[in-house]
N, C-alpha and C. Protein backbone atom coordinates (compact mmCIF):
# COMPACT_ATOMS: atom_id res chain seq x y z
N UNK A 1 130.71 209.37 -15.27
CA UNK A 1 129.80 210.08 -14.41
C UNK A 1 129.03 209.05 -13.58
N UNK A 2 128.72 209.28 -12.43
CA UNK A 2 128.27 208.79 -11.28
C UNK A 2 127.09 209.14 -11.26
N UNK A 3 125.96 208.06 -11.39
CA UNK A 3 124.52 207.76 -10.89
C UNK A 3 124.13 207.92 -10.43
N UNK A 4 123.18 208.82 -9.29
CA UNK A 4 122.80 208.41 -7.68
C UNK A 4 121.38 208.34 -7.64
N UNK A 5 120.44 207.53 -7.34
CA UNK A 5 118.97 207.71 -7.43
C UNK A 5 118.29 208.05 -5.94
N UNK A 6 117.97 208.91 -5.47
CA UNK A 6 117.01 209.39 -4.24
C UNK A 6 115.95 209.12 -4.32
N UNK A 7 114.98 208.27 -3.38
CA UNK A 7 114.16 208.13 -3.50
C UNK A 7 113.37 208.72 -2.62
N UNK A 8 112.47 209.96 -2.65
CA UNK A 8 111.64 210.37 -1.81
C UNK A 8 110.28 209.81 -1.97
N UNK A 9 109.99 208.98 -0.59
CA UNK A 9 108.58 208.56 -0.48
C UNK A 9 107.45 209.17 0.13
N UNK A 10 106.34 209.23 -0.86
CA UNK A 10 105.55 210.20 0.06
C UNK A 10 103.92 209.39 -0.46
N UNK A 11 103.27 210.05 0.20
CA UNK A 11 101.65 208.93 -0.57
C UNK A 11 101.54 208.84 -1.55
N UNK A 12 102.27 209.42 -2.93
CA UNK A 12 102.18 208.92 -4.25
C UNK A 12 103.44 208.53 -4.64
N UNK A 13 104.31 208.21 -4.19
CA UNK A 13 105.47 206.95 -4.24
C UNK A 13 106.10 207.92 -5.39
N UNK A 14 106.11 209.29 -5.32
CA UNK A 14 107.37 210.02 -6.28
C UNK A 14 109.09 210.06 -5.87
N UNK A 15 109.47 209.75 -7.11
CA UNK A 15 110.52 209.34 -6.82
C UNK A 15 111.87 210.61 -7.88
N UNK A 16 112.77 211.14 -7.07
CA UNK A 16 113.62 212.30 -7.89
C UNK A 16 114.72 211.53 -8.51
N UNK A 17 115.22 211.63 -9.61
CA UNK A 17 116.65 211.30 -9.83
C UNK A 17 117.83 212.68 -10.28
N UNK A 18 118.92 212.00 -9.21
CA UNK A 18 119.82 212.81 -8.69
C UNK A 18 121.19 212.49 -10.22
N UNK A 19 121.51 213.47 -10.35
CA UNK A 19 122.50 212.74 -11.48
C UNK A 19 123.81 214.24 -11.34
N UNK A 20 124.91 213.41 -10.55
CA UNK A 20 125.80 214.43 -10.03
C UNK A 20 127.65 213.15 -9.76
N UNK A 21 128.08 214.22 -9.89
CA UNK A 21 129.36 213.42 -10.16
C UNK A 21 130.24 213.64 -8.78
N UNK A 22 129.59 215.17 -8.08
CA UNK A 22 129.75 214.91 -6.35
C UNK A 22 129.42 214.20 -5.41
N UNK A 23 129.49 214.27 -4.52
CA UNK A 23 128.75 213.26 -3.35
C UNK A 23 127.52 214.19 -3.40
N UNK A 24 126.63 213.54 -2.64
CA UNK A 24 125.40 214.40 -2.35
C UNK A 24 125.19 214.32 -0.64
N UNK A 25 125.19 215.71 -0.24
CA UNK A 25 125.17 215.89 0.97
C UNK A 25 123.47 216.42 1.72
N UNK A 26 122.97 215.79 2.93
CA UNK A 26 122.05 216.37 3.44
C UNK A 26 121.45 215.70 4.62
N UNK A 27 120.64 216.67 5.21
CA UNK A 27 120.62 216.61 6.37
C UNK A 27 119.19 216.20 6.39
N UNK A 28 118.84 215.18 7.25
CA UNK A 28 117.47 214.56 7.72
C UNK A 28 117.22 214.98 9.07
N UNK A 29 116.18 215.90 9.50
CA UNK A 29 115.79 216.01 10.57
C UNK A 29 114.10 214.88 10.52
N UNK A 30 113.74 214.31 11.96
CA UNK A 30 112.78 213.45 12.19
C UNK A 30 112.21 214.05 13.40
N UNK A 31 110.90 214.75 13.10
CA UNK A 31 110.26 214.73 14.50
C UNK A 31 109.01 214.18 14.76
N UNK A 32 108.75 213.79 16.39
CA UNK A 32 107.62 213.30 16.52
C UNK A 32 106.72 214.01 16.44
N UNK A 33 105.96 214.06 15.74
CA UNK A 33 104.43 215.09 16.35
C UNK A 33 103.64 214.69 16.91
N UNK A 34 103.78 213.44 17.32
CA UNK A 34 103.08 213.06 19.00
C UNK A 34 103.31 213.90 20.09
N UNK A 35 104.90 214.25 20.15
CA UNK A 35 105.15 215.27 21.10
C UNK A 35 104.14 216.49 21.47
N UNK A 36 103.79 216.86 20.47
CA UNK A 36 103.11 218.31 20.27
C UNK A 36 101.58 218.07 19.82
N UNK A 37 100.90 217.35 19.54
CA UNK A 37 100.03 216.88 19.05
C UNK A 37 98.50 217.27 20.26
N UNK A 38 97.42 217.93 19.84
CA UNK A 38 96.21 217.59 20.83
C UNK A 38 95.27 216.80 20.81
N UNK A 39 94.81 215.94 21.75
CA UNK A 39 93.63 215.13 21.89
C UNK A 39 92.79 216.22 21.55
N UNK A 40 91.48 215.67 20.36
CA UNK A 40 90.55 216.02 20.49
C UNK A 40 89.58 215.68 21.68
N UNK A 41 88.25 216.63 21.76
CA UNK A 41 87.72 217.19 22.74
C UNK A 41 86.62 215.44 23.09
N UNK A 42 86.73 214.97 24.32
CA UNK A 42 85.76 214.11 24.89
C UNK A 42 84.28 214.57 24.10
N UNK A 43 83.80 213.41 23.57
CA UNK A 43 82.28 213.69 23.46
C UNK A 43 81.71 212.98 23.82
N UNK A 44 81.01 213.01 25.51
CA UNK A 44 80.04 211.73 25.75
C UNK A 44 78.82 211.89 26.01
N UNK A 45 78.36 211.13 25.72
CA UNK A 45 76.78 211.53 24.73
C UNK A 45 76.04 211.50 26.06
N UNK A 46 76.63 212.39 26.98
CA UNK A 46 75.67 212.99 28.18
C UNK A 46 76.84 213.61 29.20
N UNK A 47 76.55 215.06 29.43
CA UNK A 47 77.74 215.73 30.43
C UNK A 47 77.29 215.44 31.79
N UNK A 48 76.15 214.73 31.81
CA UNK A 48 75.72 214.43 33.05
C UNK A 48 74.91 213.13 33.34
N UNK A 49 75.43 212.58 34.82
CA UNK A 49 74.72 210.82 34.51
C UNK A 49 73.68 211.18 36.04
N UNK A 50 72.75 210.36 35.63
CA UNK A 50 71.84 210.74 37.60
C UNK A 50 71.36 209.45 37.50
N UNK A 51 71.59 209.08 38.56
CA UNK A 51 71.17 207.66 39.14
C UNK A 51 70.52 207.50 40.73
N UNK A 52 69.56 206.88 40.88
CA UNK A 52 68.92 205.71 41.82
C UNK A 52 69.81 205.80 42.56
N UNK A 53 69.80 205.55 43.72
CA UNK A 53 70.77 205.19 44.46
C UNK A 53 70.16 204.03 45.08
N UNK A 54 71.33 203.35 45.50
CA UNK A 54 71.29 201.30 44.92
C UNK A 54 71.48 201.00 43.53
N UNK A 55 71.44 201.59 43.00
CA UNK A 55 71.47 201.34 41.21
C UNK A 55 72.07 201.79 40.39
N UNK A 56 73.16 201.47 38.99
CA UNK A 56 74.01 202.06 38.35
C UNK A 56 73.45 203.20 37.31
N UNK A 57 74.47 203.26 36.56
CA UNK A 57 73.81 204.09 35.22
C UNK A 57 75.10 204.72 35.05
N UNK A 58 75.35 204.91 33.47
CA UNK A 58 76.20 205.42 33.02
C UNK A 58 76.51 206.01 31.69
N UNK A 59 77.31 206.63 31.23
CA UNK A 59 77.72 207.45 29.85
C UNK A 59 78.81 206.85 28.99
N UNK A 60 78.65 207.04 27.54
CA UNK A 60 79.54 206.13 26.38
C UNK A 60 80.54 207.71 26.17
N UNK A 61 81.23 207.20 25.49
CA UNK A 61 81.95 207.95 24.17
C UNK A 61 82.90 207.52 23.78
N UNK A 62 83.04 207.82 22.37
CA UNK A 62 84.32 206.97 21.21
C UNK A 62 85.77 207.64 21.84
N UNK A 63 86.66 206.88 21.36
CA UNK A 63 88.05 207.22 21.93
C UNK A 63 88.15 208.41 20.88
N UNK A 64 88.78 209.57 21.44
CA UNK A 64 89.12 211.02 20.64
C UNK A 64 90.16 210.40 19.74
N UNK A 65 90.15 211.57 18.58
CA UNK A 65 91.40 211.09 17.63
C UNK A 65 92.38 212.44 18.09
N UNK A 66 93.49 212.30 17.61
CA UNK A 66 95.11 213.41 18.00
C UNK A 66 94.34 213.98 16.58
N UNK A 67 95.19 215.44 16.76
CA UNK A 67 95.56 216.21 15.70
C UNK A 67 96.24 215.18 14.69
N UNK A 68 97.27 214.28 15.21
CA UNK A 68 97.83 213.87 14.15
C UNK A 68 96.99 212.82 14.11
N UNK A 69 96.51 212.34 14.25
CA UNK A 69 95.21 211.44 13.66
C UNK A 69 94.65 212.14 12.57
N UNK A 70 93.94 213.01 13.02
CA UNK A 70 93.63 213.74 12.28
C UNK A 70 93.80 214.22 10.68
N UNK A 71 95.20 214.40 11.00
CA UNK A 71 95.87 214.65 9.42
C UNK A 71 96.28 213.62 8.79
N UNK A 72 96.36 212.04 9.19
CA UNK A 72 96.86 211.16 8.94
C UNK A 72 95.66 210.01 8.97
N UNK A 73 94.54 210.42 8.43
CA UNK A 73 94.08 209.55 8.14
C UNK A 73 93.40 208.34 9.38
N UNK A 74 93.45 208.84 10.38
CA UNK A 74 92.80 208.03 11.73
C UNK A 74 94.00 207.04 11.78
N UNK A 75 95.29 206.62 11.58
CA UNK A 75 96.13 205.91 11.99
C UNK A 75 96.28 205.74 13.12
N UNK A 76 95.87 205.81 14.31
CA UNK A 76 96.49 205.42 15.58
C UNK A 76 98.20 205.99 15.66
N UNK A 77 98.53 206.63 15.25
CA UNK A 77 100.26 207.13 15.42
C UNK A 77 100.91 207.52 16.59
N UNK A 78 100.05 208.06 17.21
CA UNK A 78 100.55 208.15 18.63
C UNK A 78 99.87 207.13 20.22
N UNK A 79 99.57 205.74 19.34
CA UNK A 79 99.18 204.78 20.45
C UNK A 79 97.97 205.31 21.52
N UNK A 80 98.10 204.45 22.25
CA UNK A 80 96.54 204.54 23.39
C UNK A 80 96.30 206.17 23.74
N UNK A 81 95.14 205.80 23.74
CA UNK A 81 94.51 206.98 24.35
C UNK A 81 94.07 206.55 26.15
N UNK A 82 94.43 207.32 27.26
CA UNK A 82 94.05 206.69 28.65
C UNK A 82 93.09 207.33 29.38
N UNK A 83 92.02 206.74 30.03
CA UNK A 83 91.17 207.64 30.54
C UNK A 83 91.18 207.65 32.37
N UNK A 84 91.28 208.40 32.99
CA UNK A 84 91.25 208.09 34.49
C UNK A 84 90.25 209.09 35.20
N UNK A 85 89.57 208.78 35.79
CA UNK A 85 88.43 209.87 36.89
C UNK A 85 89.16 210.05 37.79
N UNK A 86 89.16 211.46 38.32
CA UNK A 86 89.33 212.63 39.50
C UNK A 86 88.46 213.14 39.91
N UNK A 87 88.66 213.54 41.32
CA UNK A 87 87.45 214.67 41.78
C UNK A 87 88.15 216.25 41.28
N UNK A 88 89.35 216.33 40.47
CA UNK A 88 89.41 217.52 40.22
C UNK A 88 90.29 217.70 39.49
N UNK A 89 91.06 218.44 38.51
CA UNK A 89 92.02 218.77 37.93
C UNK A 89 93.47 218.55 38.77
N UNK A 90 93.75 218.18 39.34
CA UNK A 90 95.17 218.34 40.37
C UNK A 90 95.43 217.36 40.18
N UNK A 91 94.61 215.98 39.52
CA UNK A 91 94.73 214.74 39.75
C UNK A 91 94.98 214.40 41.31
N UNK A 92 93.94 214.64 41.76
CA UNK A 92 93.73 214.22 43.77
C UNK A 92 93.52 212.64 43.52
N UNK A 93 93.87 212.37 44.67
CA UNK A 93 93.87 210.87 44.47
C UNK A 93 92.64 210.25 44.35
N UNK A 94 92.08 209.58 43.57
CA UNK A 94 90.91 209.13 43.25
C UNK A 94 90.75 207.73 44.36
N UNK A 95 89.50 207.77 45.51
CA UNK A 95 88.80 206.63 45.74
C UNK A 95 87.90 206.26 45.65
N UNK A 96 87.28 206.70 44.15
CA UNK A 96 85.69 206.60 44.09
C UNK A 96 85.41 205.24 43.57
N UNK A 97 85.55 203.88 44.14
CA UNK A 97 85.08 202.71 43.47
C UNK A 97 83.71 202.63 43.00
N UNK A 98 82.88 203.79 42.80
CA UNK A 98 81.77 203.80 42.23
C UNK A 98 81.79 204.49 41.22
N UNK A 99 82.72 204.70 40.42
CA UNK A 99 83.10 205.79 39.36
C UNK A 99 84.48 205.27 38.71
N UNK A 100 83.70 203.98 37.68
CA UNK A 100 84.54 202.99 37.22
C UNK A 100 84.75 203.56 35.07
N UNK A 101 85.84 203.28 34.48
CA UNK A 101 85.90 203.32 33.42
C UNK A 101 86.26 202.34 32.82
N UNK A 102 85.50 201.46 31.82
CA UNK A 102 85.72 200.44 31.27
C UNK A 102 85.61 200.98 29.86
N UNK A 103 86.54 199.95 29.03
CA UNK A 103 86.22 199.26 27.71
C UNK A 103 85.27 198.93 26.97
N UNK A 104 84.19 199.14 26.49
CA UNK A 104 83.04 198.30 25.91
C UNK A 104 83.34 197.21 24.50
N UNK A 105 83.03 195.86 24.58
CA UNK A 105 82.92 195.19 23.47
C UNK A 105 82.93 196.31 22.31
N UNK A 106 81.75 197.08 21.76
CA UNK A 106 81.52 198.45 20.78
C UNK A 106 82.74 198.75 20.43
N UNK A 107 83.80 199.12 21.37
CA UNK A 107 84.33 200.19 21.42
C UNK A 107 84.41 201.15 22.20
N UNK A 108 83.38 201.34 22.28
CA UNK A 108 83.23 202.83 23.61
C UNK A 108 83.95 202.63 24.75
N UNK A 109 84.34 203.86 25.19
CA UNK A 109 84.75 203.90 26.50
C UNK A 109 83.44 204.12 27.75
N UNK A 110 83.15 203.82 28.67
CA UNK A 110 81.82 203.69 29.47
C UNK A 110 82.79 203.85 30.81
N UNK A 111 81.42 205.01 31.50
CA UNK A 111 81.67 205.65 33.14
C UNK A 111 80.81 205.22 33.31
N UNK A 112 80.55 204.24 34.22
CA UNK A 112 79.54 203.19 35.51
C UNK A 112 79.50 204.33 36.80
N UNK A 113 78.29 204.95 36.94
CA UNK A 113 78.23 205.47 38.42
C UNK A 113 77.47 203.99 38.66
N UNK A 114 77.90 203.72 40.22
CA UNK A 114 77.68 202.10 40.34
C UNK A 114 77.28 202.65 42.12
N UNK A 115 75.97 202.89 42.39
CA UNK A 115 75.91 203.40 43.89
C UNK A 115 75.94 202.10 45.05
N UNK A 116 76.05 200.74 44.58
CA UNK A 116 76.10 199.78 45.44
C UNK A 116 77.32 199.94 46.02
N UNK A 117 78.27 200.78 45.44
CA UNK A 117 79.78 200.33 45.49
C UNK A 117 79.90 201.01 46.94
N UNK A 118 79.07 202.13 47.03
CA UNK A 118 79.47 202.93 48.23
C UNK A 118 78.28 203.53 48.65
N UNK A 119 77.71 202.47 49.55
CA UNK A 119 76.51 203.27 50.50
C UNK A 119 76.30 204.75 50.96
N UNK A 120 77.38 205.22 51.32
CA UNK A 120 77.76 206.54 52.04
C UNK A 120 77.64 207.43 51.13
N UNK A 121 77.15 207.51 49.91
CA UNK A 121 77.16 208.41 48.71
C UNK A 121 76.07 209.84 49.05
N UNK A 122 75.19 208.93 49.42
CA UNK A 122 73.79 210.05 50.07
C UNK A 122 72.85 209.42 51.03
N UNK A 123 72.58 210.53 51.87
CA UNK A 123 71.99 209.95 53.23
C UNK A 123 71.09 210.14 53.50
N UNK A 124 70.83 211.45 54.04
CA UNK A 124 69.25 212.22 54.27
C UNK A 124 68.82 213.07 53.22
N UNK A 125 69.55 213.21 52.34
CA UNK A 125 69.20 214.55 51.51
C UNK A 125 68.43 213.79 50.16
N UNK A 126 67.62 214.85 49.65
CA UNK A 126 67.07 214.07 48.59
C UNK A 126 67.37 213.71 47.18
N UNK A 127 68.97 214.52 47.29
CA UNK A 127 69.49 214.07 45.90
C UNK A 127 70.98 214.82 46.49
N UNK A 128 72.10 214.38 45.99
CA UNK A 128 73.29 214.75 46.31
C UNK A 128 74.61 215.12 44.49
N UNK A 129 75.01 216.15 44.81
CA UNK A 129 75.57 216.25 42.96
C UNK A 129 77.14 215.91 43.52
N UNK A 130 77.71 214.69 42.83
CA UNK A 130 79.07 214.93 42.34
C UNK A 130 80.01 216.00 41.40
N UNK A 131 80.72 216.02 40.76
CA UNK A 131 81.81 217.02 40.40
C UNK A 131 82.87 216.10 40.03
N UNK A 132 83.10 215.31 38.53
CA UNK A 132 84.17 214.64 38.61
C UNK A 132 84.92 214.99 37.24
N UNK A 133 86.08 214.69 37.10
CA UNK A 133 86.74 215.43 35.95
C UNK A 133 87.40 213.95 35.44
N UNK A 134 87.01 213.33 34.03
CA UNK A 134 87.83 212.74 33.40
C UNK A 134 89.18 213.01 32.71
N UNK A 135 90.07 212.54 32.95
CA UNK A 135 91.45 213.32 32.37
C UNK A 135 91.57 212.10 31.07
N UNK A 136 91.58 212.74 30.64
CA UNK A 136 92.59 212.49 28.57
C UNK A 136 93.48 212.35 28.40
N UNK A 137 94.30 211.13 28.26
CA UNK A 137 95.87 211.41 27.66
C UNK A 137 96.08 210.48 27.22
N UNK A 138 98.02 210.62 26.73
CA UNK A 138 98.31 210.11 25.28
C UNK A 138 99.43 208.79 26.39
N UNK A 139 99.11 207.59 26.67
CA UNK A 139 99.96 206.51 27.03
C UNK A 139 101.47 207.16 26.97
N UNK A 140 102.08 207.22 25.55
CA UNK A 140 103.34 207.57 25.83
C UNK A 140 103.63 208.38 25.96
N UNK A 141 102.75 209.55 25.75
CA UNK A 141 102.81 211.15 26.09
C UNK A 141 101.97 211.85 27.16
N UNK A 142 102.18 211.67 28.30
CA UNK A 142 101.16 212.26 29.54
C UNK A 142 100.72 213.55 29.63
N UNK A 143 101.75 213.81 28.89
CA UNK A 143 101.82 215.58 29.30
C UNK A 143 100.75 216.17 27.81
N UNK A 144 100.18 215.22 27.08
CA UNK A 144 99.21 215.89 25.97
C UNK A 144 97.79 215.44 26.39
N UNK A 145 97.03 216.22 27.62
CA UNK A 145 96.28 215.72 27.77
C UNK A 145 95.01 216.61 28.16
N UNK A 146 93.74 216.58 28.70
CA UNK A 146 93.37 217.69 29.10
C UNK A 146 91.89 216.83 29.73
N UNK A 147 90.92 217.53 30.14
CA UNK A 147 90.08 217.28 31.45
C UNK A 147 88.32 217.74 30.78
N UNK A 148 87.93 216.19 30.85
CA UNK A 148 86.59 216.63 30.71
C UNK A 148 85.33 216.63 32.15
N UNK A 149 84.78 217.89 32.39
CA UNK A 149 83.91 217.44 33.66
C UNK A 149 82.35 216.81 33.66
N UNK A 150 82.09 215.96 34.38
CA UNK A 150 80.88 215.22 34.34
C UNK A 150 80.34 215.04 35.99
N UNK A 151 79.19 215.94 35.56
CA UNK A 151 78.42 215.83 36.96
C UNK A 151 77.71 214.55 37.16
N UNK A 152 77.35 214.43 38.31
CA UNK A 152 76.69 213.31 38.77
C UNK A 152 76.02 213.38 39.85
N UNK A 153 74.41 212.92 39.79
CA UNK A 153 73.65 213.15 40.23
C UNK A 153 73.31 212.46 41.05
N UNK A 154 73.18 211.61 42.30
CA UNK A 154 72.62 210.99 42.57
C UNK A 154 71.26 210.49 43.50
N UNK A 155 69.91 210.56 43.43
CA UNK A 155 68.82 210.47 43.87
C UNK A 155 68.68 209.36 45.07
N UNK A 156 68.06 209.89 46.33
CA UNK A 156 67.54 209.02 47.02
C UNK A 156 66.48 207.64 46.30
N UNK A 157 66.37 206.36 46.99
CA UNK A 157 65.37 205.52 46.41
C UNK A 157 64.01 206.11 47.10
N UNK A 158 63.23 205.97 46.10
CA UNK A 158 61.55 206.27 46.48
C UNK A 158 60.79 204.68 46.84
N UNK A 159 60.20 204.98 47.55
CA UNK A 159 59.43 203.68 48.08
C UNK A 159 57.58 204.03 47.35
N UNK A 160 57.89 202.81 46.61
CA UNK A 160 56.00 202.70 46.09
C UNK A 160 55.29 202.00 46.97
N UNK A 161 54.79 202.43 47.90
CA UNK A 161 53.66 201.87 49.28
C UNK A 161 52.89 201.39 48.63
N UNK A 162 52.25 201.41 47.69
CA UNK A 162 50.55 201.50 47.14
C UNK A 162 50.67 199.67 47.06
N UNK A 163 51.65 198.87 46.93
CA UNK A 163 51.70 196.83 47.63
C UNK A 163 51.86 196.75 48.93
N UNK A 164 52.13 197.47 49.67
CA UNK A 164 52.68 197.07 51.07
C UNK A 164 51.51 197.30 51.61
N UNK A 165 51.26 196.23 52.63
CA UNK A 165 50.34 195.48 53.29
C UNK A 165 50.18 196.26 54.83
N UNK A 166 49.34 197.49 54.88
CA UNK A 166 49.39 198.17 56.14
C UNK A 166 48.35 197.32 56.97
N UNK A 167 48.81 197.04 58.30
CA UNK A 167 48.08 196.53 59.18
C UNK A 167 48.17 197.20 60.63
């Protein structure tokens, strides 16, 4: 009689023994569940940034975990998470060089409204609101992704007269 040992591995390393004098036949299916998997929901610890104009200011938040993160223990399994600003869901072509997303040392991901970048932001009015939509997605999976919106405020500069030297 013929031996065969199967080893099924699973988080407690159980292992079956097969004891058959046939072959042993079967079928392994493998799927990704990256494929199918959802980013959890953006949380940045402000849905709205208002800034000075001449002057930056901006919002944090931790990189979302997948569903399969999720069930797996925060593994990273389905690689980078990518963040890009739009003025809208259509993904319109973004030229807002004042509406930057960086990396932080921390960790965090950080949106810089940066009003030096673009004078033309606000003119006569005394405060002007953006409308911008961060999009979410999975590096090797684009299509698992979804859209967080963040207004933006931005204020004329106020002038403090009460030093200036009227003559």
């Amino acid at each position: 009689m013929t031996q065969a040992v199967l080893t099924i591995a699973d988080n407690n390393g159980s292992s079956f023994v097969y004891t058959e004098t046939t072959p042993l036949t079967f079928k392994v299916t493998v799927v990704d569940p990256c494929a199918a998997t959802t980013i959890n929901v953006l949380v940045p610890d402000s849905s709205a940034v208002t800034v000075v104009a001449g002057l930056t200011s901006f919002i944090e938040w931790d990189v979302p975990y997948t569903a399969v993160d999720d069930a797996n223990a925060g593994f990273d399994l389905c690689h980078g998470v990518v963040f890009e600003v739009y003025t809208d869901t259509s993904d319109s072509a973004l030229t807002l060089p004042w509406a930057l997303i960086t990396t932080e040392d921390t960790g965090k991901i950080r949106l810089t409204i940066d009003t030096t970048q673009d004078l033309d932001l606000i003119s006569d009015e005394p405060s002007v609101t953006y409308t911008l939509q961060v999009k979410t997605y999975l590096e090797l999976y684009d299509d698992r992704l979804h859209y967080t919106e963040i207004t933006v405020t931005i204020n004329e500069a106020e002038c403090d007269c009460q030093y200036l030297l009227w003559t």
